[in-house]
N, C-alpha and C. Protein backbone atom coordinates (compact mmCIF):
# COMPACT_ATOMS: atom_id res chain seq x y z
N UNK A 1 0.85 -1.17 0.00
CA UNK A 1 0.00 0.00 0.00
C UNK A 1 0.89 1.24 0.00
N UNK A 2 0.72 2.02 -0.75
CA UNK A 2 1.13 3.48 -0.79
C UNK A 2 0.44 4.63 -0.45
N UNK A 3 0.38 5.20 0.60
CA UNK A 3 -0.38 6.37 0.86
C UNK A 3 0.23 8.14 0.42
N UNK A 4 -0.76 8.39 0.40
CA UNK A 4 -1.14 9.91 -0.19
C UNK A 4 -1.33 10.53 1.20
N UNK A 5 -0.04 11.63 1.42
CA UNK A 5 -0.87 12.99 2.48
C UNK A 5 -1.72 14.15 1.58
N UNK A 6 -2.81 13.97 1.74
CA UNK A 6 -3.75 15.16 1.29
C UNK A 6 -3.37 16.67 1.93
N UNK A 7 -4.41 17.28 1.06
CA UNK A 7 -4.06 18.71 1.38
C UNK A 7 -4.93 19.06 2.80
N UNK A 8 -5.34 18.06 2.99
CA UNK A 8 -6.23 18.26 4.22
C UNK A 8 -5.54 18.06 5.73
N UNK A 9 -4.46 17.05 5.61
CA UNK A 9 -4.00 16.11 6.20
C UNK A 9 -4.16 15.05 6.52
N UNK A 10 -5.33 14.69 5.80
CA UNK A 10 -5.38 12.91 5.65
C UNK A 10 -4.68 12.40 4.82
N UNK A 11 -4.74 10.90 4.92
CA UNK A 11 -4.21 9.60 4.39
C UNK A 11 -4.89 9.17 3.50
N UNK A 12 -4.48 8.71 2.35
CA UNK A 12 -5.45 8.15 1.25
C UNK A 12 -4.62 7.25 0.70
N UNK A 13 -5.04 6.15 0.22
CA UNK A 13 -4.49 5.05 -1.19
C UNK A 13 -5.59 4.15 -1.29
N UNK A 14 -5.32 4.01 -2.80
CA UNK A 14 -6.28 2.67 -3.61
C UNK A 14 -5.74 1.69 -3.05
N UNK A 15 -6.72 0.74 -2.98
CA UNK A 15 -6.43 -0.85 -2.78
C UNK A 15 -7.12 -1.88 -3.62
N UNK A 16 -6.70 -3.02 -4.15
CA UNK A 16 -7.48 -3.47 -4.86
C UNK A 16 -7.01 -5.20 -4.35
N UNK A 17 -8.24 -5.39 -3.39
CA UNK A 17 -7.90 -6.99 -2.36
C UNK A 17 -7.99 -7.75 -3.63
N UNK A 18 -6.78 -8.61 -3.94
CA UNK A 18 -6.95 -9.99 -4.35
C UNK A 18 -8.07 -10.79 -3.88
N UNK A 19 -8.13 -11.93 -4.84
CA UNK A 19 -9.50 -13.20 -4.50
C UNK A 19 -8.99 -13.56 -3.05
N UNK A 20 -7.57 -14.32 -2.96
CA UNK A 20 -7.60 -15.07 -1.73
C UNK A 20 -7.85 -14.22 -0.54
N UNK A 21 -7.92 -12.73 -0.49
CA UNK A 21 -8.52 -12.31 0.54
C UNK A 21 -10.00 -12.12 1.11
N UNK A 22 -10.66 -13.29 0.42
CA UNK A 22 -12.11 -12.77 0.47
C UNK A 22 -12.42 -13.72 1.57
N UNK A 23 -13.49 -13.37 2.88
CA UNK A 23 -14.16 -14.37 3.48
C UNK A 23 -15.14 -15.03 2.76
N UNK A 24 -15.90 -14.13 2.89
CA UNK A 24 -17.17 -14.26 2.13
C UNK A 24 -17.01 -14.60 0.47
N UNK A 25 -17.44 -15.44 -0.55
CA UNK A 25 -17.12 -14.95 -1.65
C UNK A 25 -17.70 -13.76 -2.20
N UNK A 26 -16.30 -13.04 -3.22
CA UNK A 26 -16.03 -12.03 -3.70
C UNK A 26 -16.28 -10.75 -2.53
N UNK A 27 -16.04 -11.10 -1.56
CA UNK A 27 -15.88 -10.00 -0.91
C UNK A 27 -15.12 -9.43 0.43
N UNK A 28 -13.72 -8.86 0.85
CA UNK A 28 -13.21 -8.44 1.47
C UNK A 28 -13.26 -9.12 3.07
N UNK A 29 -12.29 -10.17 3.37
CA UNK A 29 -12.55 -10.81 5.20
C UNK A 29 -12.48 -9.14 5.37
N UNK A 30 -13.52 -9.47 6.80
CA UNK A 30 -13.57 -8.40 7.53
C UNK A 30 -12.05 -7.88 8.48
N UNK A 31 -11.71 -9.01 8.79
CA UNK A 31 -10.45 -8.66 9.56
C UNK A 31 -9.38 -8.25 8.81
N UNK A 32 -9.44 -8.17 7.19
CA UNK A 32 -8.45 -7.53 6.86
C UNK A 32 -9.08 -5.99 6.18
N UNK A 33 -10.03 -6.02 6.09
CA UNK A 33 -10.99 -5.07 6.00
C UNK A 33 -10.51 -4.09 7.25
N UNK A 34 -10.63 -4.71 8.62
CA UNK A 34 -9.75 -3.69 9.71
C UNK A 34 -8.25 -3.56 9.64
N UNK A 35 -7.75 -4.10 9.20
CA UNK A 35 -6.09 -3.96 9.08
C UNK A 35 -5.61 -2.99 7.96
N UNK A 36 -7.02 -2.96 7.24
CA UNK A 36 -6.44 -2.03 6.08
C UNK A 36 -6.56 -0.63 6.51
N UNK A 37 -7.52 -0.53 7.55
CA UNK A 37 -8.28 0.77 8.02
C UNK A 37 -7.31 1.16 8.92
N UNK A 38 -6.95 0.09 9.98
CA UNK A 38 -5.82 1.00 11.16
C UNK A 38 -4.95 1.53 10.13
N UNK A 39 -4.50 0.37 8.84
CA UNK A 39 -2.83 1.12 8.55
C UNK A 39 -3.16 2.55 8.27
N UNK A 40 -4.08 2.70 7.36
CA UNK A 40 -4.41 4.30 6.63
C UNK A 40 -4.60 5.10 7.94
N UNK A 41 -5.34 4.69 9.32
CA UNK A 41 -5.44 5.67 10.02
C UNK A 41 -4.30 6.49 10.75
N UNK A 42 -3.39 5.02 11.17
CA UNK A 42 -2.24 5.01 11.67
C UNK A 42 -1.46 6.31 10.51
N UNK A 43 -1.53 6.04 9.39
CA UNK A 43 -0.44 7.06 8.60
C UNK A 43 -1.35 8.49 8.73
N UNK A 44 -2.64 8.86 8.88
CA UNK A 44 -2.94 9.92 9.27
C UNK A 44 -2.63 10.75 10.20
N UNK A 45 -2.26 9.94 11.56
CA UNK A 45 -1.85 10.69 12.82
C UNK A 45 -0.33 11.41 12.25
N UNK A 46 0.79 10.20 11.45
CA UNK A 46 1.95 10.51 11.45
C UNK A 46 1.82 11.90 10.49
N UNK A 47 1.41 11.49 9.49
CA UNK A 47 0.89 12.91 8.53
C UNK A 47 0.42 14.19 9.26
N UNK A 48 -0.03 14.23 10.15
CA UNK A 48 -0.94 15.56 10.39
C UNK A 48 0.09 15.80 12.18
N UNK A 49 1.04 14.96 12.61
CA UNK A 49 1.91 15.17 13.65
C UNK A 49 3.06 15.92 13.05
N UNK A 50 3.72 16.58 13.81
CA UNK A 50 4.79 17.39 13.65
C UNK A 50 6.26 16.49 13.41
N UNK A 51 6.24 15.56 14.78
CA UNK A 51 6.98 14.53 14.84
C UNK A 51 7.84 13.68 14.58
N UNK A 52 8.68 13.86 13.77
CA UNK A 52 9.21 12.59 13.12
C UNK A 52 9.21 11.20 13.83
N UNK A 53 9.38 11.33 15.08
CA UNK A 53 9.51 10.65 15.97
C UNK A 53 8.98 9.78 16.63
N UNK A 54 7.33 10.31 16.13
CA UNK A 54 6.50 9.69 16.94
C UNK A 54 5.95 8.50 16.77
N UNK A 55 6.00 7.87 18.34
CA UNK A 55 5.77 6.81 18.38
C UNK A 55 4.10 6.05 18.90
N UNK A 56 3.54 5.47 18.45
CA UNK A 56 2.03 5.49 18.40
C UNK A 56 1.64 3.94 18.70
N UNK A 57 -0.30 3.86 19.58
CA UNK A 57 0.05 2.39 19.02
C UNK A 57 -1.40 2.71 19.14
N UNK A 58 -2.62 1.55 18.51
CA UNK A 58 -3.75 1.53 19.15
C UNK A 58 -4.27 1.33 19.94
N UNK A 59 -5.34 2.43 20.53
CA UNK A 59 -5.90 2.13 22.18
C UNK A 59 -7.49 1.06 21.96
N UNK A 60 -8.04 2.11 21.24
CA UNK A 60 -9.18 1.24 20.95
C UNK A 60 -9.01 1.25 19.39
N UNK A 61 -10.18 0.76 18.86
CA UNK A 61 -10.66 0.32 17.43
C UNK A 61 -12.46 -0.46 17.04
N UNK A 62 -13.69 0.98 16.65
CA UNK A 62 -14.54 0.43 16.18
C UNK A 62 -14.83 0.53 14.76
N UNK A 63 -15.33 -0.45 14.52
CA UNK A 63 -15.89 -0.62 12.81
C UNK A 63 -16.95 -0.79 12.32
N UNK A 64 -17.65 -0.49 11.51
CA UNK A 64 -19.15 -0.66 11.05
C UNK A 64 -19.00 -1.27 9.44
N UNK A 65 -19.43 -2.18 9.08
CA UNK A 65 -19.51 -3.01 7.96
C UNK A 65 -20.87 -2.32 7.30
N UNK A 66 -20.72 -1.18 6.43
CA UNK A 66 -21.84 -0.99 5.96
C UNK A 66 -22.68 -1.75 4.39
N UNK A 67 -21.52 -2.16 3.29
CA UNK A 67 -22.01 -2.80 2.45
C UNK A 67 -20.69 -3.83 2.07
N UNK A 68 -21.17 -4.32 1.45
CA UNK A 68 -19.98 -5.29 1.21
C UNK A 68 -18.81 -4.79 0.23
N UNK A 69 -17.47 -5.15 0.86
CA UNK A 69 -16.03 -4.48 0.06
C UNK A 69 -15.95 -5.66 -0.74
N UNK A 70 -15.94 -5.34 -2.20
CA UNK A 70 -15.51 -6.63 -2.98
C UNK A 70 -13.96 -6.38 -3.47
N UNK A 71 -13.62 -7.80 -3.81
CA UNK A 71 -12.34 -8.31 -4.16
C UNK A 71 -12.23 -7.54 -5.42
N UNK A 72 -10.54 -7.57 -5.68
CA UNK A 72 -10.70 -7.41 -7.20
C UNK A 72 -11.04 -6.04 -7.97
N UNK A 73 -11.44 -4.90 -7.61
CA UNK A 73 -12.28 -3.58 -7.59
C UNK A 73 -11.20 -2.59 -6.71
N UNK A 74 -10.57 -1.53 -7.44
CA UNK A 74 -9.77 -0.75 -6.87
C UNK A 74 -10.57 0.32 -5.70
N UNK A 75 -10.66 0.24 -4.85
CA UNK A 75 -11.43 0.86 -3.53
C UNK A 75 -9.83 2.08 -3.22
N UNK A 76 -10.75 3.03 -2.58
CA UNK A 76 -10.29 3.63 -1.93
C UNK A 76 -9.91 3.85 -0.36
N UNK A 77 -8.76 3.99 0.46
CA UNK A 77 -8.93 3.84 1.80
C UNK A 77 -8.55 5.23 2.42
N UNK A 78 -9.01 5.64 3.25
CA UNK A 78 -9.26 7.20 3.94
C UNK A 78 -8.51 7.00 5.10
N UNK A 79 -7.85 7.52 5.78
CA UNK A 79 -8.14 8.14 7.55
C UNK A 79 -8.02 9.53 7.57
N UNK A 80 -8.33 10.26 7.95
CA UNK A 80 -8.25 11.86 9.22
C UNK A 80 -7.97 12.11 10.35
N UNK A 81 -7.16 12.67 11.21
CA UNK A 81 -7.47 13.13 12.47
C UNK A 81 -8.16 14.42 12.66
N UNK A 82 -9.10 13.39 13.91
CA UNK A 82 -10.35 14.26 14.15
C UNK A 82 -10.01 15.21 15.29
N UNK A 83 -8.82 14.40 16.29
CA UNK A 83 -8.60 15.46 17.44
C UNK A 83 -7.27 14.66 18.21
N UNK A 84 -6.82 15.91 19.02
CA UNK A 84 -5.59 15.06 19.42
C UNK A 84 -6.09 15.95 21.31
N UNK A 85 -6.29 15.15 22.48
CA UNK A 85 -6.06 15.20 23.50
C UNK A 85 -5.09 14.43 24.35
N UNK A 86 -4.35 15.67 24.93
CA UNK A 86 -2.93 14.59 25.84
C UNK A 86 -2.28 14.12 24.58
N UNK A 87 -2.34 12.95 24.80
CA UNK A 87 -1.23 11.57 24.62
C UNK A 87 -1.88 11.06 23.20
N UNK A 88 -3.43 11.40 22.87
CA UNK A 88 -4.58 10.52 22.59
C UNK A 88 -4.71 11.46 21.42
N UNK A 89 -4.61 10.32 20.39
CA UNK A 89 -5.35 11.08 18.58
C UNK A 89 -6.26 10.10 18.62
N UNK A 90 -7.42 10.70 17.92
CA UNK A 90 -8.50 10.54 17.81
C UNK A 90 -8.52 10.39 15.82
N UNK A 91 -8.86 9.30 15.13
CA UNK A 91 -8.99 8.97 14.10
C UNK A 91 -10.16 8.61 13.67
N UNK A 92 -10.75 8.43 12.01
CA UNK A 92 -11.99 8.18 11.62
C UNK A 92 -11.44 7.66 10.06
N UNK A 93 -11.65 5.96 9.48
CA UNK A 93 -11.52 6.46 8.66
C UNK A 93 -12.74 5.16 7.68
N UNK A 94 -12.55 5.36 6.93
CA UNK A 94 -13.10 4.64 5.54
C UNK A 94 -12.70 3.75 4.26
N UNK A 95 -13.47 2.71 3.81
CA UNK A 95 -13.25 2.15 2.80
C UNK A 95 -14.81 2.80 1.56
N UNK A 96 -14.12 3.22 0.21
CA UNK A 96 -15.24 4.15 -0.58
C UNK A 96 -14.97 3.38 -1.85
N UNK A 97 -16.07 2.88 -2.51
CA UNK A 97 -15.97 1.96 -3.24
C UNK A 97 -15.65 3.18 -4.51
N UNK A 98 -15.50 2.73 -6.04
CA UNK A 98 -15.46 4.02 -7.16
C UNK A 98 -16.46 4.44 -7.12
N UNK A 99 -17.43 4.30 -7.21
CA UNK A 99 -18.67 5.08 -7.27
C UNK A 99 -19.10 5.78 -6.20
N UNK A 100 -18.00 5.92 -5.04
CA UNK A 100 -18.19 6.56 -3.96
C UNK A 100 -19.08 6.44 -2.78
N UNK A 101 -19.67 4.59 -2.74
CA UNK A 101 -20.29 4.58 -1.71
C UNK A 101 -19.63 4.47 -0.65
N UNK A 102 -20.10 4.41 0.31
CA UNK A 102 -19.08 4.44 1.73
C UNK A 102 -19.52 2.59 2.02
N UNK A 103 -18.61 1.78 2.11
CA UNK A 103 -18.47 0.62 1.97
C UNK A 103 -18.60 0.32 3.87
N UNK A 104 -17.25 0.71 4.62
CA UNK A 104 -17.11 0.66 5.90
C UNK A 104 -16.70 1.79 6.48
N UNK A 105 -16.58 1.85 7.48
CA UNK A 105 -16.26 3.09 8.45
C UNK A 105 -15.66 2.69 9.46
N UNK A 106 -14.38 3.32 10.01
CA UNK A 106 -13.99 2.98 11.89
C UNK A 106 -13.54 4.56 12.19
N UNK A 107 -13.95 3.96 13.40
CA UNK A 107 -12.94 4.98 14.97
C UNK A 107 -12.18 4.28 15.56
N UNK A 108 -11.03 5.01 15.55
CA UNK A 108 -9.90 4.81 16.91
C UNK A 108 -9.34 5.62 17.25
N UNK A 109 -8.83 5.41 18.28
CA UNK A 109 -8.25 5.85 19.42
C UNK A 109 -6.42 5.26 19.72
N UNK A 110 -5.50 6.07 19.51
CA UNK A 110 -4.08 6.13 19.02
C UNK A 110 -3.52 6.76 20.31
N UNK A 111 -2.72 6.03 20.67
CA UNK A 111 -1.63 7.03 22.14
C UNK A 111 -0.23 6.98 21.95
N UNK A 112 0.19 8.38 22.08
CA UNK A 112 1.57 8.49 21.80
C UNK A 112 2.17 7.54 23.06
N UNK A 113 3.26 6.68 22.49
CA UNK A 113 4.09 5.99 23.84
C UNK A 113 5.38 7.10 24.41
N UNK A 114 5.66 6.54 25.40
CA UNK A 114 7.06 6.70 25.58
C UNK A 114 7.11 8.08 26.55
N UNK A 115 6.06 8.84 26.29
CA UNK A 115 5.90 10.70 26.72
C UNK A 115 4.78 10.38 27.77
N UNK A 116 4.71 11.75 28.72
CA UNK A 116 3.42 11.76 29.25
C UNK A 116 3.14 12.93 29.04
């Protein structure tokens, strides 16, 4: 995966899941469906941090499966930061099919290590 810093400061790159990643046929396991979402979110915090440095990990992580991500079909993957308190970035991001439906959605919750 290759990500894009936007002019916004989000994270963006196409993805296009191979067959063997499908649970369901022709369509996206969910658990990599979340792995694709932390990575993009994860590169949002680093993008929109000053930091070079910084070191991050996940606190929490929710997801909503809104339609099905199919295999094979170049999708788009999103994150943003929505807010940074303390220690704690606050992320949101998305899988958007081409036609721009919103496929899935998560929140998490990111804490800088190492600092207080």
């Amino acid at each position: 995966m290759t990500f894009e810093h936007l002019a916004d400061g989000s994270a963006e790159c196409c993805y296009t899941a191979p067959d063997h990643l499908a649970g369901a046929p022709g369509v996206i396991h969910g658990g990599v469906q979340a792995t694709l979402l932390d990575e993009v979110m994860g590169h949002a915090v680093h993008f929109a941090d000053v930091d070079p440095d910084l070191d991050i990990a996940t606190v929490s992580f929710s997801l909503r499966y809104r339609l099905p991500a199919p295999v094979a079909v170049p999708l788009t993957i999103r994150g943003r930061l929505l807010r940074v308190e303390g220690r704690d970035f606050f992320v949101a991001g998305e899988i958007v099919s081409p036609s721009g439906e919103l496929l899935t959605t998560a929140e998490s919750r990111w804490r800088r290590l190492g600092r207080k």
